[in-house]
Protein backbone atom coordinates (compact mmCIF):
# COMPACT_ATOMS: atom_id res chain seq x y z
CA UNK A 1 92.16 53.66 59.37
CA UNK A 2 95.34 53.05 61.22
CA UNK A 3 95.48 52.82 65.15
CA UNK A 4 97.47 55.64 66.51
CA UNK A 5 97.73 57.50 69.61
CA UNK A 6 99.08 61.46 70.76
CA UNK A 7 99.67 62.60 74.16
CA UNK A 8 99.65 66.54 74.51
CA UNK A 9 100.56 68.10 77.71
CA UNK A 10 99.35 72.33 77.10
CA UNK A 11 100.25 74.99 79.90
CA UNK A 12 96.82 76.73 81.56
CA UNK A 13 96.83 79.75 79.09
CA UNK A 14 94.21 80.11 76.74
CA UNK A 15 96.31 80.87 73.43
CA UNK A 16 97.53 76.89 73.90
CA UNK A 17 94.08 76.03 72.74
CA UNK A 18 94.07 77.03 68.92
CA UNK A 19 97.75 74.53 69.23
CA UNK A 20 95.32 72.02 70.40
CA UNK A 21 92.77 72.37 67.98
CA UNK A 22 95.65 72.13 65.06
CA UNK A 23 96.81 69.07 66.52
CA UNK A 24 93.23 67.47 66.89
CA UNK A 25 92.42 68.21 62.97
CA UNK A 26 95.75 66.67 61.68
CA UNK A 27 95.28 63.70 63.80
CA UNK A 28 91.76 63.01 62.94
CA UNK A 29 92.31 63.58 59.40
CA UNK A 30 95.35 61.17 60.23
CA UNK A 31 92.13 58.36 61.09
CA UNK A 32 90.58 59.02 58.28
CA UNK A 33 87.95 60.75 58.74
CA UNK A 34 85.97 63.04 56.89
CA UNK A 35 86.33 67.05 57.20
CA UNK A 36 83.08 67.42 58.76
CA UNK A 37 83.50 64.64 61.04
CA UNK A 38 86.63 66.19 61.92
CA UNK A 39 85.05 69.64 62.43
CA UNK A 40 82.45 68.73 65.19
CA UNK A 41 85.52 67.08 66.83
CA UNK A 42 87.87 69.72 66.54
CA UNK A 43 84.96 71.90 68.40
CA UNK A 44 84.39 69.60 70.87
CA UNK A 45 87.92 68.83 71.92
CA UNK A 46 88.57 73.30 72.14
CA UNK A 47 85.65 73.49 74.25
CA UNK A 48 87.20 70.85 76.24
CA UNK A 49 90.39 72.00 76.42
CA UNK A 50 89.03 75.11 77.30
CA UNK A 51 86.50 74.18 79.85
CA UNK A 52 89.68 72.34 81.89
CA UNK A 53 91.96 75.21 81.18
CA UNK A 54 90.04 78.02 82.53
CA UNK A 55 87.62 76.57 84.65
CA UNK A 56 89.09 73.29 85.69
CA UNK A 57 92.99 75.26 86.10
CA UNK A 58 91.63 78.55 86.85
CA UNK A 59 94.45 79.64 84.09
CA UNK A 60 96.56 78.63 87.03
CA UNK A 61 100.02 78.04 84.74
CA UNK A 62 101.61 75.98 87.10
CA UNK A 63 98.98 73.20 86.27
CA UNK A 64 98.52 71.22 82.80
CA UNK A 65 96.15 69.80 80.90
CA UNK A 66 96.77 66.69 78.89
CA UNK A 67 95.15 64.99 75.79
CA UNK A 68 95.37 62.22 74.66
CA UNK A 69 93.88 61.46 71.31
CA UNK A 70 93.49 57.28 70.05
CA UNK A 71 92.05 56.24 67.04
CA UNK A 72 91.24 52.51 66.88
CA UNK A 73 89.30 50.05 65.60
CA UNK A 74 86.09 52.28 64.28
CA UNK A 75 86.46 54.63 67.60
CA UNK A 76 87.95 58.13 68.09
CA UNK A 77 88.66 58.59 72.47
CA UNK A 78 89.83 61.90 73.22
CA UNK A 79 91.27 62.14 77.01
CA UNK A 80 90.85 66.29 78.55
CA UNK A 81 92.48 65.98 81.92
CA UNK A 82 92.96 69.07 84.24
CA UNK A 83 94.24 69.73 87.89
CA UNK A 84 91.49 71.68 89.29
CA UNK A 85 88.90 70.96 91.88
CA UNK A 86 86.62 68.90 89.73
CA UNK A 87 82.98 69.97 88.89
CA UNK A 88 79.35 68.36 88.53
CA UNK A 89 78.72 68.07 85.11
CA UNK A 90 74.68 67.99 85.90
CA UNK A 91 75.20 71.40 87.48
CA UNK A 92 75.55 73.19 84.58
CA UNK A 93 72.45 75.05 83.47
CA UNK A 94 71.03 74.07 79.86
CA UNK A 95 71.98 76.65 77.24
CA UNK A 96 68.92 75.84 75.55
CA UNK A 97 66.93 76.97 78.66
CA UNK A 98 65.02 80.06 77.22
CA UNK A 99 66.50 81.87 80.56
CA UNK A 100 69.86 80.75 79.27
CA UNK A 101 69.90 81.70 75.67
CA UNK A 102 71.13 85.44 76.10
CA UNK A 103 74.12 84.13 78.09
CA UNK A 104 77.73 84.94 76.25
CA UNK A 105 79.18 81.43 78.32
CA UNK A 106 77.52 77.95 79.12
CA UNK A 107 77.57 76.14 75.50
CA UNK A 108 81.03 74.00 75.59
CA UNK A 109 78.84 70.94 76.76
CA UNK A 110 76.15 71.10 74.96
CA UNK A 111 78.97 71.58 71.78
CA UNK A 112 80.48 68.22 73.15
CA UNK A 113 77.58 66.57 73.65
CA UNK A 114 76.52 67.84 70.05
CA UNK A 115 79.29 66.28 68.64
CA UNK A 116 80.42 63.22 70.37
CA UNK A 117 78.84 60.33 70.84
CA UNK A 118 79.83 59.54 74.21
CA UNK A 119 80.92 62.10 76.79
CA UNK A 120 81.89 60.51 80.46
CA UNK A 121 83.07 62.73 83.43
CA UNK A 122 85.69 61.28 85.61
CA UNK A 123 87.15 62.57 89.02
CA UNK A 124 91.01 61.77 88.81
CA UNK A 125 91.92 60.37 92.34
CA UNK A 126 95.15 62.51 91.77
CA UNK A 127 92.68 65.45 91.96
CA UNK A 128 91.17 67.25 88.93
CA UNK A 129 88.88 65.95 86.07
CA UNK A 130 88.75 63.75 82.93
CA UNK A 131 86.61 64.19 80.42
CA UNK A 132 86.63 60.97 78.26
CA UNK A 133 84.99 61.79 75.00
CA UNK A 134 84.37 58.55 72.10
CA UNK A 135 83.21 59.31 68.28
CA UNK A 136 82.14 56.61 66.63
CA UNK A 137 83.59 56.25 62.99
CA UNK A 138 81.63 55.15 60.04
CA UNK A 139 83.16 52.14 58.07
């Protein structure tokens, strides 16, 4: 695996996403890793991207939303930032909730969570939120 990093800055509308998700496959199959590593990735960096797009940016396309994607050592970090208000990521109700399960939204999390190893939400002094997300790569 070689070290390598991508920086992607995507206006707030929601047809930059499947762009993102392209970008995210090449560059993990760019690590090295294998295609159904780099699925649960892929669908953890859309919901992502998506979750700071429309909730984080409120599809406002005056803001951004950067990612950055490095692969080093045996670690993937993916980088969502947005320019929104920031949330509470403990606030969000369980999908898995029976009350919850009928519910067409409310699963990007859990999908990251699902998939990642490590998911960390940080509140960007600047304003907005980072989600820093680390997968672990097998040797």
């Amino acid at each position: 695996m070689t070290d390598q990093t991508t920086r992607l800055v995507l206006p707030s509308h929601i047809e930059a996403v499947a762009d993102a998700a392209a970008a995210v496959t090449d560059f993990v199959k760019n690590c090295g890793l294998t295609e159904e590593a780099a699925f649960g990735i892929e669908m953890a960096v859309r919901e992502a991207i998506t979750n700071a797009m429309v909730h984080g940016n409120l599809e406002d396309e005056a803001k951004s939303v950067e990612v950055i994607f490095n692969c080093h050592g045996n670690k993937l970090e993916v980088e969502v930032k947005d320019q929104g208000a920031g949330f509470d990521a403990a606030s969000v109700p369980d999908p898995t909730d029976p009350s919850n399960l009928l519910k067409t939204s409310g699963r990007g999390i859990f999908l990251m969570r699902t998939f990642m190893d490590d998911i960390q939400w940080i509140a960007r002094p600047e304003g907005g939120t980072a989600v820093r997300m680390t997968k672990i790569l097998d040797s």
